[in-house]
PDB file of N, CA and C in Angstrom:
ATOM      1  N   UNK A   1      75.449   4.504-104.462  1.00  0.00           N
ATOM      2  CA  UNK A   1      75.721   4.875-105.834  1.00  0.00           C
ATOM      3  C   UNK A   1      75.216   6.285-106.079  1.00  0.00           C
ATOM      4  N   UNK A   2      75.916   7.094-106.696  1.00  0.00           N
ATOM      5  CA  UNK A   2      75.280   8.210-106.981  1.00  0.00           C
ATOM      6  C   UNK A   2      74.583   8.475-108.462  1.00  0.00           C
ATOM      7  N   UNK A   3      73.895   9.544-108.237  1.00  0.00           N
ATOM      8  CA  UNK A   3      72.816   9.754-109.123  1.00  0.00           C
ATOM      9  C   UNK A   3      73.552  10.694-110.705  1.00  0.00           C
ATOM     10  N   UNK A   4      72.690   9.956-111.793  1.00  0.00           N
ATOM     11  CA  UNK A   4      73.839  10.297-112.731  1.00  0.00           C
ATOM     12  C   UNK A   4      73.945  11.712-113.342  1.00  0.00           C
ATOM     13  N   UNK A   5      72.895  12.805-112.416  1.00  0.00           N
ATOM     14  CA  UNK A   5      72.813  14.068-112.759  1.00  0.00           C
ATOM     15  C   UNK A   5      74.087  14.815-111.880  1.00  0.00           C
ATOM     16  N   UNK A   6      74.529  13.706-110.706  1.00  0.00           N
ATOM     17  CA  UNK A   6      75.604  14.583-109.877  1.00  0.00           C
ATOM     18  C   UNK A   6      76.738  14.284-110.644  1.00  0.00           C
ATOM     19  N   UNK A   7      77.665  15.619-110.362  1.00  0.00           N
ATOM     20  CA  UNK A   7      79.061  15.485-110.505  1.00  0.00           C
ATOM     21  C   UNK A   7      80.068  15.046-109.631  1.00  0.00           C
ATOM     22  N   UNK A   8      81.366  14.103-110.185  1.00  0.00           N
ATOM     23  CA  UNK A   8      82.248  13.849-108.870  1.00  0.00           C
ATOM     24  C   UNK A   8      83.567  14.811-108.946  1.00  0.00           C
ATOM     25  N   UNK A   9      83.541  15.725-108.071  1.00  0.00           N
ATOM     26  CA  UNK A   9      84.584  16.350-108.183  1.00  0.00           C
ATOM     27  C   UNK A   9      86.303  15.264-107.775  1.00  0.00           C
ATOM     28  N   UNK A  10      86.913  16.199-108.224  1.00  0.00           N
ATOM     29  CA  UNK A  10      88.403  15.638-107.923  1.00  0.00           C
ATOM     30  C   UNK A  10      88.960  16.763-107.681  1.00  0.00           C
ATOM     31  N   UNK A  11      90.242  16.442-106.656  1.00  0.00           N
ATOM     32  CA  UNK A  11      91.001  17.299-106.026  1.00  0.00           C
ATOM     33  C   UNK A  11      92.174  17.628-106.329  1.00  0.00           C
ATOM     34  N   UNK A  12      92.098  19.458-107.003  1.00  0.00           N
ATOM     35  CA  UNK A  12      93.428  19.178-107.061  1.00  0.00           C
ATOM     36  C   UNK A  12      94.715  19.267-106.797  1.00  0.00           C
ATOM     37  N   UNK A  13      95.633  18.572-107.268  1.00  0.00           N
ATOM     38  CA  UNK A  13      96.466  17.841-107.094  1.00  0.00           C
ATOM     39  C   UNK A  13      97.603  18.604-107.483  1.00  0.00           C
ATOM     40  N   UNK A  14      98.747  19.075-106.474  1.00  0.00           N
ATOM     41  CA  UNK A  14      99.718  20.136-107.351  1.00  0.00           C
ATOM     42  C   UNK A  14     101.350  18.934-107.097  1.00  0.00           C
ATOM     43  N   UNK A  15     101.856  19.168-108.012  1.00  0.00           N
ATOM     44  CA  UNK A  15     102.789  18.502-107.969  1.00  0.00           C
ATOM     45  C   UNK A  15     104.643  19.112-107.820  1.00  0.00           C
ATOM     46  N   UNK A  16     105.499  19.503-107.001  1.00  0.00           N
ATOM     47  CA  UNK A  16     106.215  20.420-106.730  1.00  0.00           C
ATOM     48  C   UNK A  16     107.538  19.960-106.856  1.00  0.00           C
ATOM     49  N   UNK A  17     108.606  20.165-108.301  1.00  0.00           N
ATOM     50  CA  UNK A  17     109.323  19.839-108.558  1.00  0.00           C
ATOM     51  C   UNK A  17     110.788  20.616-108.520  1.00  0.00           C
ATOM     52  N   UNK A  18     111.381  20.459-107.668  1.00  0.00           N
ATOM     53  CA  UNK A  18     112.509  21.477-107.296  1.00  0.00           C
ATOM     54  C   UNK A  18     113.293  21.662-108.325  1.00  0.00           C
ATOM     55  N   UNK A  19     113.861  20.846-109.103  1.00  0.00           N
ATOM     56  CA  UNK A  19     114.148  20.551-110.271  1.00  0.00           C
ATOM     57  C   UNK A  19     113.982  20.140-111.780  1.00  0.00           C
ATOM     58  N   UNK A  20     112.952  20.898-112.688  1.00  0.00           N
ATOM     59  CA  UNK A  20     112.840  20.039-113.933  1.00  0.00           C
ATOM     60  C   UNK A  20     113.567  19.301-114.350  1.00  0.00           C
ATOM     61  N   UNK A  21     112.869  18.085-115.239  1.00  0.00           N
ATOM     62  CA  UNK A  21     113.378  17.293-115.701  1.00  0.00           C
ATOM     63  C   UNK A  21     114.316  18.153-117.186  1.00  0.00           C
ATOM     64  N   UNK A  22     115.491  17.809-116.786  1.00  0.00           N
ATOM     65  CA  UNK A  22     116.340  18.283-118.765  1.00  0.00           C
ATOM     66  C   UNK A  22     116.111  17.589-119.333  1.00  0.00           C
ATOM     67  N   UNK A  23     115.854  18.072-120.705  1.00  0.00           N
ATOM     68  CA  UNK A  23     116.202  17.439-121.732  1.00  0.00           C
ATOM     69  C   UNK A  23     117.128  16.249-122.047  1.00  0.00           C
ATOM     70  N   UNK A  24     116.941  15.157-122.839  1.00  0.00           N
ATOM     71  CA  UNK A  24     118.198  14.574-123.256  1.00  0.00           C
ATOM     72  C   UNK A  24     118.296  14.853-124.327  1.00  0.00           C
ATOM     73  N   UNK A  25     118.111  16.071-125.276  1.00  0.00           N
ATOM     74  CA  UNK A  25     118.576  16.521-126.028  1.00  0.00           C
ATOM     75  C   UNK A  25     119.893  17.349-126.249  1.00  0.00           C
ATOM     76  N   UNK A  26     119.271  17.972-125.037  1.00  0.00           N
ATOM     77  CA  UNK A  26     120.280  19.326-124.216  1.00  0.00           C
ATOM     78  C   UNK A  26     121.431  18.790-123.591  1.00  0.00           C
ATOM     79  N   UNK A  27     122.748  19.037-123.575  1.00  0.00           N
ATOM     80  CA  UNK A  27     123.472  19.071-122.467  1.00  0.00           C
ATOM     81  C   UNK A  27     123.480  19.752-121.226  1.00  0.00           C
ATOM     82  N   UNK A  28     123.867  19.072-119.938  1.00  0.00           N
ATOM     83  CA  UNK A  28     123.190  19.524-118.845  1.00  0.00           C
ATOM     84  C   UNK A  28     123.552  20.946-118.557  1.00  0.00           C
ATOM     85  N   UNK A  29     124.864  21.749-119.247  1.00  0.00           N
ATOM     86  CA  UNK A  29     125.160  22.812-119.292  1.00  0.00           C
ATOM     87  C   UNK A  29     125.448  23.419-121.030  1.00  0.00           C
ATOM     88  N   UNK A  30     124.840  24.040-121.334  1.00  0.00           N
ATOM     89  CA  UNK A  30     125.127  24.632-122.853  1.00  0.00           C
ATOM     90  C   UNK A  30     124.747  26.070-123.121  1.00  0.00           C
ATOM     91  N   UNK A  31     126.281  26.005-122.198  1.00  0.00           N
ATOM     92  CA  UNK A  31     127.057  27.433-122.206  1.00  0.00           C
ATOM     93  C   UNK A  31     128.276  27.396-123.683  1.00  0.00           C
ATOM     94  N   UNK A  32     127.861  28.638-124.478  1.00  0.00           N
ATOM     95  CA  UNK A  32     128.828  28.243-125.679  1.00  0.00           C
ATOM     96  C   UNK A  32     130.563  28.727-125.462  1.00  0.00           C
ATOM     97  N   UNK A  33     131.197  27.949-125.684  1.00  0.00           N
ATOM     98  CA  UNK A  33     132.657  28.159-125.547  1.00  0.00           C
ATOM     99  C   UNK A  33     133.057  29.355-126.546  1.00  0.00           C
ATOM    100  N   UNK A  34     134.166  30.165-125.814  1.00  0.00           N
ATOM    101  CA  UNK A  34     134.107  31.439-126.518  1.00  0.00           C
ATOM    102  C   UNK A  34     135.353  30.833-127.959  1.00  0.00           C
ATOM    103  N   UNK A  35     134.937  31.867-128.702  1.00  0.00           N
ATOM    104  CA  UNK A  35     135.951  31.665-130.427  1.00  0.00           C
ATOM    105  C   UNK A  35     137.177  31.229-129.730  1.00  0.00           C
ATOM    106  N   UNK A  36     138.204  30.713-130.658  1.00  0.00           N
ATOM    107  CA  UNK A  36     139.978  30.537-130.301  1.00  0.00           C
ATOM    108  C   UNK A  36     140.286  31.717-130.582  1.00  0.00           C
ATOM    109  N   UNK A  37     141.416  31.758-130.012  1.00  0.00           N
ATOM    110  CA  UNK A  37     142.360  33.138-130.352  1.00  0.00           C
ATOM    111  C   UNK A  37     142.941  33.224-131.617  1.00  0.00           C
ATOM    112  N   UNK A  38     142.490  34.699-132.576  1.00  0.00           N
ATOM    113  CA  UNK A  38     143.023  34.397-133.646  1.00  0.00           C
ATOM    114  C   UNK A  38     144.138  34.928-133.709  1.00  0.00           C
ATOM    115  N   UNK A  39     144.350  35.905-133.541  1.00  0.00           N
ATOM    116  CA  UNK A  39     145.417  37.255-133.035  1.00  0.00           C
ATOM    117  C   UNK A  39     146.895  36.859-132.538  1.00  0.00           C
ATOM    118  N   UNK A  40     147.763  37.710-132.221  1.00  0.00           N
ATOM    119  CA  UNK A  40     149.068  37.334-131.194  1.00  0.00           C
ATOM    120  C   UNK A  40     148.029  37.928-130.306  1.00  0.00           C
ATOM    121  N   UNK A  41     147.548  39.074-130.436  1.00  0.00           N
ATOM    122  CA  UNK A  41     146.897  39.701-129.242  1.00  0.00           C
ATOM    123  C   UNK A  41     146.095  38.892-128.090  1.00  0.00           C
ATOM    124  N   UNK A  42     145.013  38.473-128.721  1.00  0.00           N
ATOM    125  CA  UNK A  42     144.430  37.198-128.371  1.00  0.00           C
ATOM    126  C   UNK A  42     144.845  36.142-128.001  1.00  0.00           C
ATOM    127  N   UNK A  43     145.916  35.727-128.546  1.00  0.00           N
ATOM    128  CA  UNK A  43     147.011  34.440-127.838  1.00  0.00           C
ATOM    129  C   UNK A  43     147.428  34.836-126.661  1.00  0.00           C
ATOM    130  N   UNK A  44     148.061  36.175-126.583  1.00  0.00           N
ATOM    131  CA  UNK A  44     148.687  36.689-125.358  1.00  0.00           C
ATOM    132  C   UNK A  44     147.679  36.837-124.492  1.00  0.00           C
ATOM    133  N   UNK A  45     146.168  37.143-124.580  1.00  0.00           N
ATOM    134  CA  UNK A  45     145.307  37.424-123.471  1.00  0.00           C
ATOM    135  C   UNK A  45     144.636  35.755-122.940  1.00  0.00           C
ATOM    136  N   UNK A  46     144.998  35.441-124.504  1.00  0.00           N
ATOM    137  CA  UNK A  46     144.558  33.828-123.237  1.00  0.00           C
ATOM    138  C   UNK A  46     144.989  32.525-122.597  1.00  0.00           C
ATOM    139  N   UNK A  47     146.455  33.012-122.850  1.00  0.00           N
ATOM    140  CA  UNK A  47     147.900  32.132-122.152  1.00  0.00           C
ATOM    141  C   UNK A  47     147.935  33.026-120.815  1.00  0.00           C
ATOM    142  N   UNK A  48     147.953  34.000-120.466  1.00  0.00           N
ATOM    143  CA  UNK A  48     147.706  35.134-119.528  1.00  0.00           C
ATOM    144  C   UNK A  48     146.296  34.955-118.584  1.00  0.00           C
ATOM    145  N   UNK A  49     144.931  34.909-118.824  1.00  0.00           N
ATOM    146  CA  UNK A  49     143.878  33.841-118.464  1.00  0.00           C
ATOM    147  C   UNK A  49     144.608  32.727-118.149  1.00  0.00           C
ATOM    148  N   UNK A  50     144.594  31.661-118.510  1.00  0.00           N
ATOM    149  CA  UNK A  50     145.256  30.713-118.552  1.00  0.00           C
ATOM    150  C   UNK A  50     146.372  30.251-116.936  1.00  0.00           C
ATOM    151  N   UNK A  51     147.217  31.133-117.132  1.00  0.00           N
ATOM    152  CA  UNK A  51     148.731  30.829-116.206  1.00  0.00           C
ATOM    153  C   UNK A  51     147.740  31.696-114.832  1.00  0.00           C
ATOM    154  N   UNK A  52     146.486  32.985-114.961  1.00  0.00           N
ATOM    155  CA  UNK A  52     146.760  33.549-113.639  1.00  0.00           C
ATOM    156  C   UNK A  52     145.627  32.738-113.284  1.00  0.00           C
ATOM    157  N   UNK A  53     144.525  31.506-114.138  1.00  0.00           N
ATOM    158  CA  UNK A  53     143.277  30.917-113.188  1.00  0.00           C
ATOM    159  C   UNK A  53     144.866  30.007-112.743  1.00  0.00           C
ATOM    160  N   UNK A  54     145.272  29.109-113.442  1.00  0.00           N
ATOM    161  CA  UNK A  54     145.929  27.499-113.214  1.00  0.00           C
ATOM    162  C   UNK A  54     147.207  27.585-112.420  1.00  0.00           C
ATOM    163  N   UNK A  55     148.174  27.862-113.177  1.00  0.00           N
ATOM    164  CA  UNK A  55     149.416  28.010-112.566  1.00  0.00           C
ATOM    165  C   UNK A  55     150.183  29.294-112.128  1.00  0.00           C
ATOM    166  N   UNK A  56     149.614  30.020-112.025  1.00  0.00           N
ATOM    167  CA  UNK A  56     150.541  31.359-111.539  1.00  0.00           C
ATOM    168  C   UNK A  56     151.254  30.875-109.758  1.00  0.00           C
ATOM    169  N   UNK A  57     150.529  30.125-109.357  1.00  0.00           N
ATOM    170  CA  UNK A  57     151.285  30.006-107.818  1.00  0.00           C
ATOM    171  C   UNK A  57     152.531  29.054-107.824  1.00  0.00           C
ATOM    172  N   UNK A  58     152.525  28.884-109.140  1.00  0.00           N
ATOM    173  CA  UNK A  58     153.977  28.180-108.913  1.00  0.00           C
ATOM    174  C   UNK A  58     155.048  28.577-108.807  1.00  0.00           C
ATOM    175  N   UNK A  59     155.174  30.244-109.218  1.00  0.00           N
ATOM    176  CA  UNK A  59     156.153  31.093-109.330  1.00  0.00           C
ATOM    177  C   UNK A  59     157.251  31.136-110.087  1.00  0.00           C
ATOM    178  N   UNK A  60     157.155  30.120-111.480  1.00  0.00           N
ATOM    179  CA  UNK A  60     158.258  30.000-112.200  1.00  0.00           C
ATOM    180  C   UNK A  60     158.285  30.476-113.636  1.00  0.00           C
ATOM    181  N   UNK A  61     156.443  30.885-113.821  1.00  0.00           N
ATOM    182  CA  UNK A  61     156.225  31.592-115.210  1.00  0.00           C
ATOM    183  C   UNK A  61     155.877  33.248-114.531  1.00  0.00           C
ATOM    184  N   UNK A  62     156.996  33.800-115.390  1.00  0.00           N
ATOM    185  CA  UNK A  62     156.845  35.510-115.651  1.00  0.00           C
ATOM    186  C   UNK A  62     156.083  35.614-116.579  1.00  0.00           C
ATOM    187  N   UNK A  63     155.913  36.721-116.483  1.00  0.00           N
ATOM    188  CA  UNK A  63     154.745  37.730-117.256  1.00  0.00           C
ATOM    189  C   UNK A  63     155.738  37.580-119.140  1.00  0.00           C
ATOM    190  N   UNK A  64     156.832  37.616-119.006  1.00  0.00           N
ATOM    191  CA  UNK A  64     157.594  37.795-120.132  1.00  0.00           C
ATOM    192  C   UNK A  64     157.870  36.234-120.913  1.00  0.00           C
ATOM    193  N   UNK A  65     157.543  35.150-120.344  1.00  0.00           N
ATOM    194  CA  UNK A  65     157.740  34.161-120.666  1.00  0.00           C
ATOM    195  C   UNK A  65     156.199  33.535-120.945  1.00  0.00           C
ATOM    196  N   UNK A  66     155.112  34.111-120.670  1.00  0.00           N
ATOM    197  CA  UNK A  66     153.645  34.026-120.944  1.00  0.00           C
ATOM    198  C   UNK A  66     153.841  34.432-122.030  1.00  0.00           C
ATOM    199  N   UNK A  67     154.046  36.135-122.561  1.00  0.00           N
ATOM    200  CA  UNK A  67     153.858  36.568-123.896  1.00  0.00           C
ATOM    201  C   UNK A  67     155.076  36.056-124.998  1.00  0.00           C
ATOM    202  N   UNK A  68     155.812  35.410-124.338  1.00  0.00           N
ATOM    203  CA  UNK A  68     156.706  35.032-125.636  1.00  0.00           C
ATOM    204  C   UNK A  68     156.257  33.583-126.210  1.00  0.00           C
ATOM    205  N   UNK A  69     155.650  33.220-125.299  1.00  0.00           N
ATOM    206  CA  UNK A  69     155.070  31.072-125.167  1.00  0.00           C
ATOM    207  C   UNK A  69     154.095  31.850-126.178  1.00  0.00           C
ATOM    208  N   UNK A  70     152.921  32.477-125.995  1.00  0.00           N
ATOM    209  CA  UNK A  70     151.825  32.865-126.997  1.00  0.00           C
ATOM    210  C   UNK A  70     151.925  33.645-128.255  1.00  0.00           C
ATOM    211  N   UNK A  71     153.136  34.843-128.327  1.00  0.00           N
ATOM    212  CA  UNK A  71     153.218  34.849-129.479  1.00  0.00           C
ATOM    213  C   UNK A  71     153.633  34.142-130.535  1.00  0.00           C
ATOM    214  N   UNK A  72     154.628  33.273-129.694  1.00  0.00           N
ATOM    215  CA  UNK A  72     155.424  31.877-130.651  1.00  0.00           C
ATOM    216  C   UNK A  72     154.010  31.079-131.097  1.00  0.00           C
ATOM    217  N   UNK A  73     153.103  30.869-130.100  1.00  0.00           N
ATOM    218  CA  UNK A  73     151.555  29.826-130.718  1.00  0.00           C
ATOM    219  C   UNK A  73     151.118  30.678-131.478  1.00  0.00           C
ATOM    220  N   UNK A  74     150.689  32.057-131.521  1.00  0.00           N
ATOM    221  CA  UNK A  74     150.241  32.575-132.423  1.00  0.00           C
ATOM    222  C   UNK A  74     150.860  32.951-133.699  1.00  0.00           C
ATOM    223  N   UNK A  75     152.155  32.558-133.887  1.00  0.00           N
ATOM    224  CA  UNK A  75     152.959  32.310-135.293  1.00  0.00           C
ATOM    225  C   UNK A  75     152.669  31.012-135.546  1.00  0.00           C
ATOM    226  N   UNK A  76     152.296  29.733-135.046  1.00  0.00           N
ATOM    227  CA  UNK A  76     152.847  28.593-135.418  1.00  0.00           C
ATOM    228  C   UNK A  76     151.148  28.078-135.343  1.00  0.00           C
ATOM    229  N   UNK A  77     149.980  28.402-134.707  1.00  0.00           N
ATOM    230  CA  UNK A  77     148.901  27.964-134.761  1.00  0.00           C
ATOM    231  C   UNK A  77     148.189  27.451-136.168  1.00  0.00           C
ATOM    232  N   UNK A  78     148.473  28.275-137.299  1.00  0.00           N
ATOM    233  CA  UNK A  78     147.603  27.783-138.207  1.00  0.00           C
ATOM    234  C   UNK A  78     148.567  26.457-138.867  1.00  0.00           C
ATOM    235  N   UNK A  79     149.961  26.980-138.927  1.00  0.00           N
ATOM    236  CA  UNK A  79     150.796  25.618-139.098  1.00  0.00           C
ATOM    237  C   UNK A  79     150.821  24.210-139.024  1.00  0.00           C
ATOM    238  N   UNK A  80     150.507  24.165-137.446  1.00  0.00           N
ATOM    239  CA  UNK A  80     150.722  23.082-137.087  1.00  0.00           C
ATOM    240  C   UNK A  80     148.720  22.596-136.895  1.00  0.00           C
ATOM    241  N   UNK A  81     147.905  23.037-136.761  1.00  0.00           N
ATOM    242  CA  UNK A  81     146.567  22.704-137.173  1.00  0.00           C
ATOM    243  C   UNK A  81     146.713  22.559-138.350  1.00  0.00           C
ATOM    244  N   UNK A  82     147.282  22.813-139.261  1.00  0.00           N
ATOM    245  CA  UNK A  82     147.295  22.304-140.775  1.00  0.00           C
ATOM    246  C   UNK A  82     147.564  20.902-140.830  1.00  0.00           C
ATOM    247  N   UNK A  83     148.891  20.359-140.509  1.00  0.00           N
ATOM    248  CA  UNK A  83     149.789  19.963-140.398  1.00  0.00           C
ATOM    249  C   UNK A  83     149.617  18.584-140.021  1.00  0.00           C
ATOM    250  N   UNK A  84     148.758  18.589-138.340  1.00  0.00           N
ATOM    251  CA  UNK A  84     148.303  17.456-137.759  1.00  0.00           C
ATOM    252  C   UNK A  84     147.057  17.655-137.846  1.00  0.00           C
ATOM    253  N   UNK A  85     146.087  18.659-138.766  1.00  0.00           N
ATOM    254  CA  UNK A  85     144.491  18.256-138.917  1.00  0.00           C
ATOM    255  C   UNK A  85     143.671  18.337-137.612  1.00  0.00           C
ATOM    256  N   UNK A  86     144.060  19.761-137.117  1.00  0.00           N
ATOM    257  CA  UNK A  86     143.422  20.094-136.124  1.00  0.00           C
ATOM    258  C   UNK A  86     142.508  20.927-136.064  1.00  0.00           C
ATOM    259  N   UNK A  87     141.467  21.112-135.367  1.00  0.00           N
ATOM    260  CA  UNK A  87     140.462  22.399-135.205  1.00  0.00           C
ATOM    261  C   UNK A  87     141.096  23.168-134.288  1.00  0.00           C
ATOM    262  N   UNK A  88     140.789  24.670-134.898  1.00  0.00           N
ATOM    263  CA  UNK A  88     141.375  25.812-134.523  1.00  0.00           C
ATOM    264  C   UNK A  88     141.026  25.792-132.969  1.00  0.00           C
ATOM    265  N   UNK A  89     139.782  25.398-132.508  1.00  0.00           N
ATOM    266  CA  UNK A  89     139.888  25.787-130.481  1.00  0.00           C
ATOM    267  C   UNK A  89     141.261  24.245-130.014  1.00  0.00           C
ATOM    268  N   UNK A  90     141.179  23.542-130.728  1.00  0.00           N
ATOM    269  CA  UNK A  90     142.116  22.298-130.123  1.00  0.00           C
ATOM    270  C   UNK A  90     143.603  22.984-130.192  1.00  0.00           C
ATOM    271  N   UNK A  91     143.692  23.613-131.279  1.00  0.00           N
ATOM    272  CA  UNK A  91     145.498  23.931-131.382  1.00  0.00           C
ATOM    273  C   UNK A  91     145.431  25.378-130.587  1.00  0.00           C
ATOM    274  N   UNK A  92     144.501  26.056-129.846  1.00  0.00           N
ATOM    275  CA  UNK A  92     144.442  26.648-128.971  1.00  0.00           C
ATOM    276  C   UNK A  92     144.548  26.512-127.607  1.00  0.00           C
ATOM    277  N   UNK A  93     144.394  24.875-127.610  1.00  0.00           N
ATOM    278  CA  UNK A  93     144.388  24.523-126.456  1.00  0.00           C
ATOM    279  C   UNK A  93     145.907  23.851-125.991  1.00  0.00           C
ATOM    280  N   UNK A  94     146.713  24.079-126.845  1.00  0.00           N
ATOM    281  CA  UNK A  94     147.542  23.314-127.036  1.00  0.00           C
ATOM    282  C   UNK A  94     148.935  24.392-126.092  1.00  0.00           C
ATOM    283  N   UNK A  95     148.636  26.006-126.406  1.00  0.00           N
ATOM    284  CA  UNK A  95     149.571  26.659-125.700  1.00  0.00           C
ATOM    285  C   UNK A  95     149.868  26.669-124.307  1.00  0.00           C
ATOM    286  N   UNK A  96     148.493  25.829-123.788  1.00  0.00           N
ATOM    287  CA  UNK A  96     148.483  25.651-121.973  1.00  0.00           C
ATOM    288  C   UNK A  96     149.785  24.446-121.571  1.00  0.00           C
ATOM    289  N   UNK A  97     149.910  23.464-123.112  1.00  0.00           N
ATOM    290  CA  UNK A  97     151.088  22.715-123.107  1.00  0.00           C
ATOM    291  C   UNK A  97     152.390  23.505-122.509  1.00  0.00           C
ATOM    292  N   UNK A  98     152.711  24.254-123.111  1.00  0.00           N
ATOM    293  CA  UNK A  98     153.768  25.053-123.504  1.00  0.00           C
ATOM    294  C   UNK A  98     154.294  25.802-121.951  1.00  0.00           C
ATOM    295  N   UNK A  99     153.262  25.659-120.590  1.00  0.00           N
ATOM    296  CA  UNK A  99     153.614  25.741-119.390  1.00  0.00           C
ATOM    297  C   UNK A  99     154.290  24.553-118.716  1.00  0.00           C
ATOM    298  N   UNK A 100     154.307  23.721-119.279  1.00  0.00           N
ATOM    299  CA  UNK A 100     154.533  22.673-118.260  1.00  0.00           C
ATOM    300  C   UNK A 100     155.615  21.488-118.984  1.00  0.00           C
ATOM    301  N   UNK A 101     156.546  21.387-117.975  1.00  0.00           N
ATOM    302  CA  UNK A 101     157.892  20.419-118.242  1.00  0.00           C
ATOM    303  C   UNK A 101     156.952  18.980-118.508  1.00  0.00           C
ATOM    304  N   UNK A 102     157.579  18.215-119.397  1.00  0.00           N
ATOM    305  CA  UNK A 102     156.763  16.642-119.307  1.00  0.00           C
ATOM    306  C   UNK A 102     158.421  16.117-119.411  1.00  0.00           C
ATOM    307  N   UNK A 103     158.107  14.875-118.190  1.00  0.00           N
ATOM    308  CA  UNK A 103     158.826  13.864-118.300  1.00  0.00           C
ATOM    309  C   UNK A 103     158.257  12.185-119.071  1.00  0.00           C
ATOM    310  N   UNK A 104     159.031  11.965-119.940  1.00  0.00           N
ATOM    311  CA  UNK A 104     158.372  10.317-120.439  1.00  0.00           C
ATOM    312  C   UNK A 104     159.289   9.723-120.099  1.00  0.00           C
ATOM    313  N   UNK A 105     159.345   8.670-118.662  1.00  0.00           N
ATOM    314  CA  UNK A 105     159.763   7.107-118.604  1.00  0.00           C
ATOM    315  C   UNK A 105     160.050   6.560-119.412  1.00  0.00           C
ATOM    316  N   UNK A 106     161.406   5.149-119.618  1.00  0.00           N
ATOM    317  CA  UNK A 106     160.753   4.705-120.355  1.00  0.00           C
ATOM    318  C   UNK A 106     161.503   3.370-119.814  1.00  0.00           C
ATOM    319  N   UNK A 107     160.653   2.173-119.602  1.00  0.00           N
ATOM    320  CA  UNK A 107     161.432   1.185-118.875  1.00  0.00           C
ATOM    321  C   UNK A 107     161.757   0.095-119.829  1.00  0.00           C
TER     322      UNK A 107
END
């Protein structure tokens, strides 16, 4: 037993975490999404984004059929967000539609 004038040291102890723990407050990425396009200008630069990350290798959208798809959304954007009660980044998201043929089945 030791004597009650000694001290017991302790060793310390480092603990090495490659990763902190996140938050569950936080989302695991909260990076802020940039404004919608308000502009034709802006429509045209981000149907243009758009066709050269996703579809440009398909080879069937021109450069002239990009800016005519976006200026038509950028006439008709506040419209139709009116219309069907949309938020302005959703009816932004809506011109990436405007690349692509849809077929509906119907049996």
């Amino acid at each position: 037993m030791q004597a009650p004038d000694q001290q017991t040291q302790t060793p310390n102890v480092v603990i090495f975490m490659p990763n902190p723990p996140v938050s569950a407050e936080l989302p695991a990425h909260s990076v802020t999404p940039p404004p919608p396009p308000q502009t034709k200008e802006e429509y045209v630069e981000y149907a243009e984004t758009f066709v050269t990350n996703n579809i440009e290798h398909f080879g069937k959208v021109t450069e002239e059929s990009v800016k005519t798809i976006a200026e038509r959304a950028a006439a008709q954007a506040d419209i139709i967000a009116e219309e069907l009660g949309l938020r302005p980044e959703t009816t932004a998201e809506l011109v990436k539609l405007a690349f692509y043929d849809f077929v509906i089945l119907c049996g």
